[in-house]
N, C-alpha and C. Protein backbone atom coordinates (compact mmCIF):
# COMPACT_ATOMS: atom_id res chain seq x y z
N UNK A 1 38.59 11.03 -92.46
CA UNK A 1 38.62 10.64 -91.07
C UNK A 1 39.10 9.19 -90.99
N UNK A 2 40.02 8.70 -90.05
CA UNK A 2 40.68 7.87 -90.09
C UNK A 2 38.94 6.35 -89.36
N UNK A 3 39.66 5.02 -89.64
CA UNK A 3 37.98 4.18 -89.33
C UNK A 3 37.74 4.41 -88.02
N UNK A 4 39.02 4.15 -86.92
CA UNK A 4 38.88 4.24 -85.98
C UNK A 4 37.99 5.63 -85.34
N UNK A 5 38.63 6.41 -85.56
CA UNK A 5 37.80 7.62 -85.02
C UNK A 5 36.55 7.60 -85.70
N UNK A 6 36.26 7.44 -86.88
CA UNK A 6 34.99 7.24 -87.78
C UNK A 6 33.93 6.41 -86.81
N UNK A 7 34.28 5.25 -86.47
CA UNK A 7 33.36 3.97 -85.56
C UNK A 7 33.25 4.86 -84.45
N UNK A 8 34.12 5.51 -83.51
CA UNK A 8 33.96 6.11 -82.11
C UNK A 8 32.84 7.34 -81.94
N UNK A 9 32.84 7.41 -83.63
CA UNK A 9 32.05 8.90 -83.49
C UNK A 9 30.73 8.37 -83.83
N UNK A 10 30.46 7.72 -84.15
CA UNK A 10 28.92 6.67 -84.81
C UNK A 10 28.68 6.14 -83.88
N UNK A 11 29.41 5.50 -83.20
CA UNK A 11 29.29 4.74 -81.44
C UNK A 11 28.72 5.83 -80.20
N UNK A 12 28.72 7.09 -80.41
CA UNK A 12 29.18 7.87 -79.07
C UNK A 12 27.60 8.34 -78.94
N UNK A 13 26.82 8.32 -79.75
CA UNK A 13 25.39 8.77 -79.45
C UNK A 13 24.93 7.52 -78.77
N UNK A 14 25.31 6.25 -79.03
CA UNK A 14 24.65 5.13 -78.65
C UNK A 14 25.33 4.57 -77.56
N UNK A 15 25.96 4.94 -76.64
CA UNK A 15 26.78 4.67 -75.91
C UNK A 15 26.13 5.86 -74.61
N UNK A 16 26.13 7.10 -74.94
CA UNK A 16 25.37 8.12 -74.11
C UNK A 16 24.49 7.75 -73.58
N UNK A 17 23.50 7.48 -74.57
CA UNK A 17 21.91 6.77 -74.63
C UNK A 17 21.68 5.48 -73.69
N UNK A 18 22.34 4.64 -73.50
CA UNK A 18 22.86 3.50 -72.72
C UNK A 18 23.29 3.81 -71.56
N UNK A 19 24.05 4.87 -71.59
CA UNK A 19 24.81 5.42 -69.81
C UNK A 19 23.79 6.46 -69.35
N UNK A 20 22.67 6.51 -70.09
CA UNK A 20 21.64 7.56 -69.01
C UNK A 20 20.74 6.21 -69.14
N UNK A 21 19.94 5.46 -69.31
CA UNK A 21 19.19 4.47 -68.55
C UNK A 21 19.77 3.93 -67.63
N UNK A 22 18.51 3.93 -65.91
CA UNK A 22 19.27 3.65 -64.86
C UNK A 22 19.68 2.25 -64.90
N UNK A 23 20.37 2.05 -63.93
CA UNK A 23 20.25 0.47 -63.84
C UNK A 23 19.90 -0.11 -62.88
N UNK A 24 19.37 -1.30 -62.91
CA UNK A 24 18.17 -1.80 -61.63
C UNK A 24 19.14 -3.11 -61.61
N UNK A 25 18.39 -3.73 -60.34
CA UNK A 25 19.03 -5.39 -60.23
C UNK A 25 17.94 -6.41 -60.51
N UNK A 26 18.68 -7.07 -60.54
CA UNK A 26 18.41 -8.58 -61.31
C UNK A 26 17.14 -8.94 -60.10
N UNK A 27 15.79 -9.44 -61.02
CA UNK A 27 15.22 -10.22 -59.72
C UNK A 27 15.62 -11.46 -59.37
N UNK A 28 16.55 -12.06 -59.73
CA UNK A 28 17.15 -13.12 -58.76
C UNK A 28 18.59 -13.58 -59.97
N UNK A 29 19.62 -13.80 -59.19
CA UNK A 29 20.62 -14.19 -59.51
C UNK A 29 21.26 -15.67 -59.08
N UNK A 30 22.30 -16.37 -59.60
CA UNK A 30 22.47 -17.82 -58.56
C UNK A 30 23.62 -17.59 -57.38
N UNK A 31 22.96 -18.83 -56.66
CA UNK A 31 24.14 -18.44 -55.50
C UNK A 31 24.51 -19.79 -54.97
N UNK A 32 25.43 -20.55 -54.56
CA UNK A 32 25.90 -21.91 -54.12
C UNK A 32 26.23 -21.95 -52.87
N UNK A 33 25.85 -22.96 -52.69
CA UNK A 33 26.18 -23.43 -51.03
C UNK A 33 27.10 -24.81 -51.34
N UNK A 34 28.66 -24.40 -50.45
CA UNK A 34 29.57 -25.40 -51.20
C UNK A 34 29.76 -26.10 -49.29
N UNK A 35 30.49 -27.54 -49.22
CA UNK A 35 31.18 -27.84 -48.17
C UNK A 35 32.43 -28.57 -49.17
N UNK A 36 33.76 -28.85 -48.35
CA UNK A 36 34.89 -29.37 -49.25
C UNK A 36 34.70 -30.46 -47.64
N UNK A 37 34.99 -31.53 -47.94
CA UNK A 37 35.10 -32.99 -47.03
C UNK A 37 36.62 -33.57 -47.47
N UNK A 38 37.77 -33.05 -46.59
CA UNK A 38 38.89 -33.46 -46.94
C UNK A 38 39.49 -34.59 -46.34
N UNK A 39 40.22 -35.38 -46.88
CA UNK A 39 40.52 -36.87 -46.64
C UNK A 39 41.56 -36.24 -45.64
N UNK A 40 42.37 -37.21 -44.46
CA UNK A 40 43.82 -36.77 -43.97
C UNK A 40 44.68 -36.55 -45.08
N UNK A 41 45.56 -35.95 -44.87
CA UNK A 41 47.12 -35.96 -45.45
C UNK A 41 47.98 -36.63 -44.97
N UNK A 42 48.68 -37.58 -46.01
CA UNK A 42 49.94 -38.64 -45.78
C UNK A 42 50.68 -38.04 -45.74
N UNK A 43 52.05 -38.17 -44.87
CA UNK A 43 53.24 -37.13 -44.72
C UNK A 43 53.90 -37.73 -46.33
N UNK A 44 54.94 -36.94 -47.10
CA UNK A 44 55.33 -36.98 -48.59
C UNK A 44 54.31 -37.10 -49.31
N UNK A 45 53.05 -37.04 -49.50
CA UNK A 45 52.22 -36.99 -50.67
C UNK A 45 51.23 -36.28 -50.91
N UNK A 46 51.10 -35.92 -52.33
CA UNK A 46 50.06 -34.78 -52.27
C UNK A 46 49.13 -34.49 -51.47
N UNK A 47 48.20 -33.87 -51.32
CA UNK A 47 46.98 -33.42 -50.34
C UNK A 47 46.10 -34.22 -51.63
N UNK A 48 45.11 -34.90 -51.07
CA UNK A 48 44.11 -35.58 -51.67
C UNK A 48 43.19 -34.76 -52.23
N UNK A 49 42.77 -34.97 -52.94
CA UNK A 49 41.53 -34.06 -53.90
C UNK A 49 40.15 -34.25 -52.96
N UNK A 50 39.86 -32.59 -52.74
CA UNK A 50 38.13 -32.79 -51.52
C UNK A 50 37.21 -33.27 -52.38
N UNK A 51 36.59 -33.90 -51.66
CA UNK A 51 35.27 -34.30 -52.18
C UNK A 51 34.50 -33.45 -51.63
N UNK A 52 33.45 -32.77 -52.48
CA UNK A 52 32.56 -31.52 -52.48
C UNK A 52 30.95 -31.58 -52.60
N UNK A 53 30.35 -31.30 -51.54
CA UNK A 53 28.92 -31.59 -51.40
C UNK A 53 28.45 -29.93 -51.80
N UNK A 54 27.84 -29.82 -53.30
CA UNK A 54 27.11 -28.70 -53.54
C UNK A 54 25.85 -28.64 -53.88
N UNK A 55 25.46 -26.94 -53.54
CA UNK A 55 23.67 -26.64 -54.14
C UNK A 55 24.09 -25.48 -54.56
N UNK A 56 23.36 -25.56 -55.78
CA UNK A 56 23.34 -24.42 -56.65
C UNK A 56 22.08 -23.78 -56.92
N UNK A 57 21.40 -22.83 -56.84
CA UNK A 57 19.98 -22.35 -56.94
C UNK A 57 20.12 -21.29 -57.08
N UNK A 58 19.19 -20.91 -58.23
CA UNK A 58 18.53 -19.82 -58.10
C UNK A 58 17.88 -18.59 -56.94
N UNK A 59 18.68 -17.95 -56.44
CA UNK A 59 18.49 -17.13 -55.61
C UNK A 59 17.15 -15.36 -55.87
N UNK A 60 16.13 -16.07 -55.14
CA UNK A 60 15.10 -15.23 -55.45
C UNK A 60 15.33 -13.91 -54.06
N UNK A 61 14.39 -12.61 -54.71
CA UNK A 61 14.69 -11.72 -53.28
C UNK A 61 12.90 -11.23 -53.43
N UNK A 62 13.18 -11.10 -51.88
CA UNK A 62 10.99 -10.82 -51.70
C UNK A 62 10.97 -9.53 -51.95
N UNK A 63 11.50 -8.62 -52.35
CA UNK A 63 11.09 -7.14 -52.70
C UNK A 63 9.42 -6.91 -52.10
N UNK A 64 9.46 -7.28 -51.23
CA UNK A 64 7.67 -6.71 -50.75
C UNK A 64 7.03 -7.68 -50.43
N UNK A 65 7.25 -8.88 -51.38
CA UNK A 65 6.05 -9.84 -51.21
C UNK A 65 6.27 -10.78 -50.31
N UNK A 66 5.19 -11.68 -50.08
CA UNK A 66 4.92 -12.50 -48.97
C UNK A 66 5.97 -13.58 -49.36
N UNK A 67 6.64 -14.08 -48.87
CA UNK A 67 7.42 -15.51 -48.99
C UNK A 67 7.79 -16.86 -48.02
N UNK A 68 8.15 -17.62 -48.24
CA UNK A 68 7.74 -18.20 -49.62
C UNK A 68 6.32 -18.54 -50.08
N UNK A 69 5.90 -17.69 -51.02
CA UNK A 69 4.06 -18.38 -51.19
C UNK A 69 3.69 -19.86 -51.40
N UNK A 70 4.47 -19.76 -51.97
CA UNK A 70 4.39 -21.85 -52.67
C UNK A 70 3.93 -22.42 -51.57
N UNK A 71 5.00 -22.35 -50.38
CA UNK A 71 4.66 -23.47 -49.09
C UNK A 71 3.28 -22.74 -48.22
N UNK A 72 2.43 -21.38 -49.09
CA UNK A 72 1.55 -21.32 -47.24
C UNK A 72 0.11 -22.33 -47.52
N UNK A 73 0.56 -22.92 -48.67
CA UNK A 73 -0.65 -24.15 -48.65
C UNK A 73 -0.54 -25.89 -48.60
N UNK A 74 -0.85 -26.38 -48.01
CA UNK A 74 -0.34 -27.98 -48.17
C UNK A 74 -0.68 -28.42 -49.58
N UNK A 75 0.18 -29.04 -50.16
CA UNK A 75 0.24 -30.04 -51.10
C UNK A 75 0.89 -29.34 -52.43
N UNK A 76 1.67 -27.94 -52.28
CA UNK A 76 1.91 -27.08 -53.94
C UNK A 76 3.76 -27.57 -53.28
N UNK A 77 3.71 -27.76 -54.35
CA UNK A 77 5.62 -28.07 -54.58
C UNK A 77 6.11 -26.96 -54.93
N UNK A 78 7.29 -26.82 -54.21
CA UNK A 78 8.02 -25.27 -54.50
C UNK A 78 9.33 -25.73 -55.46
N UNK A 79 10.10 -24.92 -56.00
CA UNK A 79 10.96 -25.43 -56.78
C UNK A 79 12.40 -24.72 -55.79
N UNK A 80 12.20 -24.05 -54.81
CA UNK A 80 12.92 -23.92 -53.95
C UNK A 80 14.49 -23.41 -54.13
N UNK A 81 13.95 -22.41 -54.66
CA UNK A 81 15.10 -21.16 -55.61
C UNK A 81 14.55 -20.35 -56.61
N UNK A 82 14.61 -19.79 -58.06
CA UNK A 82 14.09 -19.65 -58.68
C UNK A 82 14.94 -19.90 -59.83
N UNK A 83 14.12 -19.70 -61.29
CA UNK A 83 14.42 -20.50 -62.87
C UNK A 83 14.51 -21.43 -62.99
N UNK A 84 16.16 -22.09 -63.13
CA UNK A 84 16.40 -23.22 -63.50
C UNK A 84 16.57 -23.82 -62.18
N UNK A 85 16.28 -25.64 -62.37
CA UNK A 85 16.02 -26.28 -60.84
C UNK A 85 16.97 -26.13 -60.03
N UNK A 86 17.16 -25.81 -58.66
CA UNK A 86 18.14 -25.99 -57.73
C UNK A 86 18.62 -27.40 -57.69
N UNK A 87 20.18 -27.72 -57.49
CA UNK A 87 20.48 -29.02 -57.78
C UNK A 87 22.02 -28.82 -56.95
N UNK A 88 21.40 -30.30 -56.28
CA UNK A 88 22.60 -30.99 -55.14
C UNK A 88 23.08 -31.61 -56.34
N UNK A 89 24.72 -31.44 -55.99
CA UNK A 89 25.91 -32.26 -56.53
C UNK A 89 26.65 -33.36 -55.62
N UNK A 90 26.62 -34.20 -55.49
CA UNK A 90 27.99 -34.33 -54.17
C UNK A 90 28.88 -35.75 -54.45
N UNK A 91 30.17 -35.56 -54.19
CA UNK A 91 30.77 -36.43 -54.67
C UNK A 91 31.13 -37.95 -53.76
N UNK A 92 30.27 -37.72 -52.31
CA UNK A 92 30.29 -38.54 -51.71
C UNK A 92 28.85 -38.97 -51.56
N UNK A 93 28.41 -40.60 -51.06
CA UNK A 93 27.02 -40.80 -50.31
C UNK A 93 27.00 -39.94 -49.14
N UNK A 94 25.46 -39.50 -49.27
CA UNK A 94 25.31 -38.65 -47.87
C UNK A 94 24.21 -39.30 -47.02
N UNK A 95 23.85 -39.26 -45.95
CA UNK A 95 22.58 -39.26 -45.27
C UNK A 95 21.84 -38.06 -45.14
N UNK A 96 20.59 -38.11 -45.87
CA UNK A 96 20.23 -36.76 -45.53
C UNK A 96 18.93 -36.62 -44.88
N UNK A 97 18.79 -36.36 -43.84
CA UNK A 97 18.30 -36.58 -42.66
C UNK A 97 18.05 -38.49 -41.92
N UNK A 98 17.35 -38.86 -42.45
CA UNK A 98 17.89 -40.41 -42.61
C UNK A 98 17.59 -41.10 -43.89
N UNK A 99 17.68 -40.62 -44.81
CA UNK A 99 17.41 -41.06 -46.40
C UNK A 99 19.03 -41.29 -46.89
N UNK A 100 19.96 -42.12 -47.16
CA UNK A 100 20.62 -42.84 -48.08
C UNK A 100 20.35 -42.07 -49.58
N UNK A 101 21.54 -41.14 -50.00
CA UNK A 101 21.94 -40.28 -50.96
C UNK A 101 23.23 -40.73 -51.73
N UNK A 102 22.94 -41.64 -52.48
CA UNK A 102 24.39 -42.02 -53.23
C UNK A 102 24.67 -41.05 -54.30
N UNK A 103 25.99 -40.78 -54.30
CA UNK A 103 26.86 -39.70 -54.86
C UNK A 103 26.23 -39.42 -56.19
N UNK A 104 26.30 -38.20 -56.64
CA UNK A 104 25.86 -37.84 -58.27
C UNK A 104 24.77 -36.20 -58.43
N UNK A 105 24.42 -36.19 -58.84
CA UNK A 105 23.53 -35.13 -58.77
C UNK A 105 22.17 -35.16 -59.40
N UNK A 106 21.20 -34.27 -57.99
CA UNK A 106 19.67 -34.14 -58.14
C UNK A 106 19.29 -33.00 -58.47
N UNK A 107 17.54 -32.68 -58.62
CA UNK A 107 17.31 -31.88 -57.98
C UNK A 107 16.38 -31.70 -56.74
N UNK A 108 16.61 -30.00 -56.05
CA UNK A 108 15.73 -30.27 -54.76
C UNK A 108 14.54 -29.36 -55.41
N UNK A 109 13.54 -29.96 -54.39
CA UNK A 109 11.93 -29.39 -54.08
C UNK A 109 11.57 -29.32 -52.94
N UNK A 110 10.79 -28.57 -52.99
CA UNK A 110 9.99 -28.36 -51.02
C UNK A 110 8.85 -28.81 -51.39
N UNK A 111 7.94 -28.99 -50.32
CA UNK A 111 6.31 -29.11 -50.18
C UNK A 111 6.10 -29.21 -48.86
N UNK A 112 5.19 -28.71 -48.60
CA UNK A 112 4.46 -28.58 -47.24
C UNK A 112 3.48 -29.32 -47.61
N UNK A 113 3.56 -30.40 -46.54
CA UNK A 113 2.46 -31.43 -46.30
C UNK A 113 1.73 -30.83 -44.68
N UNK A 114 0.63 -32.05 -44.43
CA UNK A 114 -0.69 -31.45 -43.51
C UNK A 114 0.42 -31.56 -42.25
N UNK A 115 1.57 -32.61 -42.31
CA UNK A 115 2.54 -32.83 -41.38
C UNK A 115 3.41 -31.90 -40.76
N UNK A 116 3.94 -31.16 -42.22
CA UNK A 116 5.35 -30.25 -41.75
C UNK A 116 5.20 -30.17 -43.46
N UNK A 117 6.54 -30.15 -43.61
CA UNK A 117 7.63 -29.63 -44.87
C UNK A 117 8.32 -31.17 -45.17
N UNK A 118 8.36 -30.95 -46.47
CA UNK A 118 9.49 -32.09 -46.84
C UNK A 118 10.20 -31.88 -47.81
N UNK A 119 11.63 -31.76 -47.70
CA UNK A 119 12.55 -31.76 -48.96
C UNK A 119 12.64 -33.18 -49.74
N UNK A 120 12.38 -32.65 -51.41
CA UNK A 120 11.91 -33.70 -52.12
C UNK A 120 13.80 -33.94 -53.27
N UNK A 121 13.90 -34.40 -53.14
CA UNK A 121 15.08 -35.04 -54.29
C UNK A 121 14.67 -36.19 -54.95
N UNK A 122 14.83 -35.35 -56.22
CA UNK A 122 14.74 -35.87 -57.75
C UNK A 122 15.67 -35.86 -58.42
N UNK A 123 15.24 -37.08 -59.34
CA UNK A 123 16.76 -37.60 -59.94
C UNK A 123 16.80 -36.77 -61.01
N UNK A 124 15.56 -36.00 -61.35
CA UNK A 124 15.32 -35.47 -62.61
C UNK A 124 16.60 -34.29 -62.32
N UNK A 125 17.36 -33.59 -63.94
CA UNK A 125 18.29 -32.32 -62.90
C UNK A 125 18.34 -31.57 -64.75
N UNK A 126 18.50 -30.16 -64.51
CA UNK A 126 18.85 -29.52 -65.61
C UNK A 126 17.74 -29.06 -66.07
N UNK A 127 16.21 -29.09 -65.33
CA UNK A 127 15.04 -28.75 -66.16
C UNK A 127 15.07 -27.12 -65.70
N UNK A 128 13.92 -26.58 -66.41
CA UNK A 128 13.34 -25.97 -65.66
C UNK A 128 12.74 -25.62 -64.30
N UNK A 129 12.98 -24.83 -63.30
CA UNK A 129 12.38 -25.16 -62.04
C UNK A 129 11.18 -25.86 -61.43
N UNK A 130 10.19 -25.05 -62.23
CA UNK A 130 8.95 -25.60 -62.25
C UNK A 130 8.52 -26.65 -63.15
N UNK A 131 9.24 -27.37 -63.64
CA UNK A 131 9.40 -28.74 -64.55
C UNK A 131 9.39 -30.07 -63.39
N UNK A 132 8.60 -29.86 -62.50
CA UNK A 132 8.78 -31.13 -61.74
C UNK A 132 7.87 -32.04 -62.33
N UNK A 133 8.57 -33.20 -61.97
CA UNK A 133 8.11 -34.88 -62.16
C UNK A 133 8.13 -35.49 -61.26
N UNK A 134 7.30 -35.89 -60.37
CA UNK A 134 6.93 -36.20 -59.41
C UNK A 134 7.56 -38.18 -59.56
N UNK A 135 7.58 -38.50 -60.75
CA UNK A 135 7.61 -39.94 -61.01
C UNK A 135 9.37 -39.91 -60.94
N UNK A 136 9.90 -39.12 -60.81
CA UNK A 136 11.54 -38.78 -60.70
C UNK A 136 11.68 -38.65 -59.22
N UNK A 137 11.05 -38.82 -58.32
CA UNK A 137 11.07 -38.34 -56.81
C UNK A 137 12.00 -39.82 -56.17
N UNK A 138 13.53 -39.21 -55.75
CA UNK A 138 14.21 -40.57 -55.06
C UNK A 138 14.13 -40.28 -54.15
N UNK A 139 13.46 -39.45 -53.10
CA UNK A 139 13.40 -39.49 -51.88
C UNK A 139 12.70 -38.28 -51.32
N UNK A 140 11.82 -38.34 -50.53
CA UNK A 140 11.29 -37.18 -49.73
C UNK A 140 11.84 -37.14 -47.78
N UNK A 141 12.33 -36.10 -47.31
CA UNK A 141 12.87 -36.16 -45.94
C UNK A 141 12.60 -35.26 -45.64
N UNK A 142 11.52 -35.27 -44.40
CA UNK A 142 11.31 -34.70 -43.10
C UNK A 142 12.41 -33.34 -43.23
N UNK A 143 11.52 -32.27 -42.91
CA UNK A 143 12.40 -31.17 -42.34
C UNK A 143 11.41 -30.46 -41.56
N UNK A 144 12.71 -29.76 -40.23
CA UNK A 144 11.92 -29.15 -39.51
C UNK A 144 12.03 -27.70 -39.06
N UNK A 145 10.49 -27.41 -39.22
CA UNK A 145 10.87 -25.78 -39.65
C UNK A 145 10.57 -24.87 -38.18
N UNK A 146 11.30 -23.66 -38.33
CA UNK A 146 11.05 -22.62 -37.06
C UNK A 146 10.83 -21.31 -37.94
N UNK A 147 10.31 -20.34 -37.43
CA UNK A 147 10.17 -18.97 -37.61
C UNK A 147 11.60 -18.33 -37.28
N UNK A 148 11.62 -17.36 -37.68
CA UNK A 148 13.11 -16.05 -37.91
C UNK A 148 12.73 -15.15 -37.04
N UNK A 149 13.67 -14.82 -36.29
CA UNK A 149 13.18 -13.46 -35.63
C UNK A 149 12.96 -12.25 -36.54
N UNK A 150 13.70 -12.64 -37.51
CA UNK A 150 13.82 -11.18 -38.83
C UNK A 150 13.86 -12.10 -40.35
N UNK A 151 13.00 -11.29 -40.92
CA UNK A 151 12.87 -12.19 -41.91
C UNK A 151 14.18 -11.81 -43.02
N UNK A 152 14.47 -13.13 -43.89
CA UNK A 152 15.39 -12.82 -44.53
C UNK A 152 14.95 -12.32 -46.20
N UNK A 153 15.47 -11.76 -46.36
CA UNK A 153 15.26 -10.88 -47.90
C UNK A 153 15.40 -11.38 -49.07
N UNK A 154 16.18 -12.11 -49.12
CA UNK A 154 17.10 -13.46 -49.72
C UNK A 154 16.70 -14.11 -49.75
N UNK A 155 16.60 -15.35 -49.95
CA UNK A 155 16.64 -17.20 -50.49
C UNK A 155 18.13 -17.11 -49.61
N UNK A 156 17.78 -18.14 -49.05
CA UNK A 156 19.67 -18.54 -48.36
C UNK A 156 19.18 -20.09 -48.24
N UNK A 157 20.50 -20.60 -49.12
CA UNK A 157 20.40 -22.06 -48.89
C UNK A 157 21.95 -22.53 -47.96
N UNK A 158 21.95 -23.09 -47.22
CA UNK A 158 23.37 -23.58 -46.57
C UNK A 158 23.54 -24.72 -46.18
N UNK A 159 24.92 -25.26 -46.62
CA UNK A 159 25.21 -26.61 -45.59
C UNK A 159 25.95 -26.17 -45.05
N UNK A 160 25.96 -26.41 -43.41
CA UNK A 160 26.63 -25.69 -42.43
C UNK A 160 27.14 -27.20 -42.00
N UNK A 161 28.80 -26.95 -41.83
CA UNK A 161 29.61 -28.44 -41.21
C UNK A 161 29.37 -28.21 -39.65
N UNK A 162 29.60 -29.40 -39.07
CA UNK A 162 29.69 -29.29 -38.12
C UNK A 162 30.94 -29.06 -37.42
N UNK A 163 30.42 -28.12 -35.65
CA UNK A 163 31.49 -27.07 -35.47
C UNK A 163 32.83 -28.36 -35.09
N UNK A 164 32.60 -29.75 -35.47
CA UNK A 164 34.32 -30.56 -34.87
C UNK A 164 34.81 -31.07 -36.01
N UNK A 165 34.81 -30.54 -37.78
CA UNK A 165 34.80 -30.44 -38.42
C UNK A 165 34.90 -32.21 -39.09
N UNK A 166 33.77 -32.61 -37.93
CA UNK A 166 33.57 -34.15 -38.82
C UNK A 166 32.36 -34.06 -39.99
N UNK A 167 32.87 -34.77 -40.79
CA UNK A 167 31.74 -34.51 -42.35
C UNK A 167 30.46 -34.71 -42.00
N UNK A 168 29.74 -33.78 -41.37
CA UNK A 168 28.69 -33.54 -41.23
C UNK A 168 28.05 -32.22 -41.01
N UNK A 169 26.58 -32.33 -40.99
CA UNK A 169 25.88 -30.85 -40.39
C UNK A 169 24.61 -30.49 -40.79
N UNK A 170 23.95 -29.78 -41.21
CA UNK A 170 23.05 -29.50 -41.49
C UNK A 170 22.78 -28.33 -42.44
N UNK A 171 21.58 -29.03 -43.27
CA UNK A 171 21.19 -28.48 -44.71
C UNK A 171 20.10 -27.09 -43.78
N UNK A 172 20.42 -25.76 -44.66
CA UNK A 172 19.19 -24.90 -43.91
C UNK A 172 18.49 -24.35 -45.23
N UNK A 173 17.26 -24.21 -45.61
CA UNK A 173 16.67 -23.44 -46.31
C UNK A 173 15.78 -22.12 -45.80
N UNK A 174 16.22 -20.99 -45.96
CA UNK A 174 15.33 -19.82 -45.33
C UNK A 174 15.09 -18.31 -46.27
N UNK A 175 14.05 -18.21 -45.86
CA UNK A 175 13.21 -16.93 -46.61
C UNK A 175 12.24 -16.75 -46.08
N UNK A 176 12.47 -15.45 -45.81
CA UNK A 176 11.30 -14.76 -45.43
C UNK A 176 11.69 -15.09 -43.83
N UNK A 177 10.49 -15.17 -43.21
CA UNK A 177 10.72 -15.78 -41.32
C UNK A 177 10.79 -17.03 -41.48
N UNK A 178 10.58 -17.82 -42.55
CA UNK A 178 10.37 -19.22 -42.50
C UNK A 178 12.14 -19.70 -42.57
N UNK A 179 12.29 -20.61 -42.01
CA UNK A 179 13.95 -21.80 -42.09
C UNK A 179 13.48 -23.21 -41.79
N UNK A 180 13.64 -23.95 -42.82
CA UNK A 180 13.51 -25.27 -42.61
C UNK A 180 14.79 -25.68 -42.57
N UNK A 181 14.88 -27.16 -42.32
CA UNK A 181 16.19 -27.22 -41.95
C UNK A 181 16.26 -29.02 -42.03
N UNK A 182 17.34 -29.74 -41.86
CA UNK A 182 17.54 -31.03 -42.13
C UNK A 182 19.10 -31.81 -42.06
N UNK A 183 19.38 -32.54 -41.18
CA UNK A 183 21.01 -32.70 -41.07
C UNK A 183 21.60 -33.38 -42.33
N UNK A 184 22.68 -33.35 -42.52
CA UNK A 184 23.32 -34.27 -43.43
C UNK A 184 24.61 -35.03 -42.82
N UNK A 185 25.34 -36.04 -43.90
CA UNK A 185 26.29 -36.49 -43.46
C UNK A 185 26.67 -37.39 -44.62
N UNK A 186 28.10 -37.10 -44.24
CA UNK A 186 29.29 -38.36 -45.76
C UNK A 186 28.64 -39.63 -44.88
N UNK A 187 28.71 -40.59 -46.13
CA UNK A 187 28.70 -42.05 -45.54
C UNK A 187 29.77 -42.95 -45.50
């Protein structure tokens, strides 16, 4: 028997065996929330390279359960995605809500304080989710949250520009009925 057919025929029980287990989905996969902030265009010269405000996170789904649990108590820090930490990139300073964000990359956290909610950015980035360091915290900002008419199934993180497409808008975090939310802006 020639190798080729030899390997296909040694392969074909284990290959069967593999195509009858069902297949299920992932409990959470990643998902990004991108904006591109483009400079004008000079008439004769290239189009300028965008500068790009991103979040990358771990995208969790509530299959049943209550969400987000982390926030229904004051003072537990959420890691606000799931696995590895969710982390703003951006290649410009931003304001984010009124906190001064110079360019580079963090990561984000939630917590519900006795107040509201606050999105926490840390300089710490690349850990584990639940690897927070509180002594890494460059800024905590006010966000303000509403209920969903329908809850979402998903983790959805977004920066939504604003509709006169000046570099701005607002950061949304939502799951479940819960959406917090927080503006941003290039500086």
């Amino acid at each position: 028997m020639r190798p080729a057919l030899l390997a296909l025929a040694l392969l074909a029980p284990t290959l069967a065996a593999a195509q009858a287990v069902p297949l299920r989905a992932g409990l959470s996969g990643r998902a990004t929330a991108e904006v591109a902030l483009n400079s004008p265009r000079v008439a004769g010269q290239p189009a300028p390279r965008a500068m790009v405000v991103k979040i990358d996170y771990g995208q969790p789904h509530a299959r049943g359960r209550e969400v987000p649990v982390e926030l229904a108590s004051p003072g537990t820090v959420w890691r606000t995605g799931a696995n590895t930490s969710t982390t703003l990139t951006t290649d410009v300073d931003l304001v984010v809500g009124s906190a001064t964000v110079p360019k580079g990359a963090y990561s984000l956290f939630t917590i519900r304080t006795a107040e509201g909610y606050e999105l926490i950015i840390n300089s710490n980035t690349g850990q584990w989710g639940t690897q927070y360091d509180q002594s890494k915290d460059f800024v905590r900002v006010p966000l303000t949250a509403r209920t969903l008419a329908e809850a979402r199934e998903s983790l959805q993180i977004a920066l939504v520009p604003a509709a006169d497409q000046s570099p701005q808008g607002m950061l949304t975090i939502s799951w479940g009925k819960l959406e917090l939310s927080t503006s941003w802006a290039a500086k």
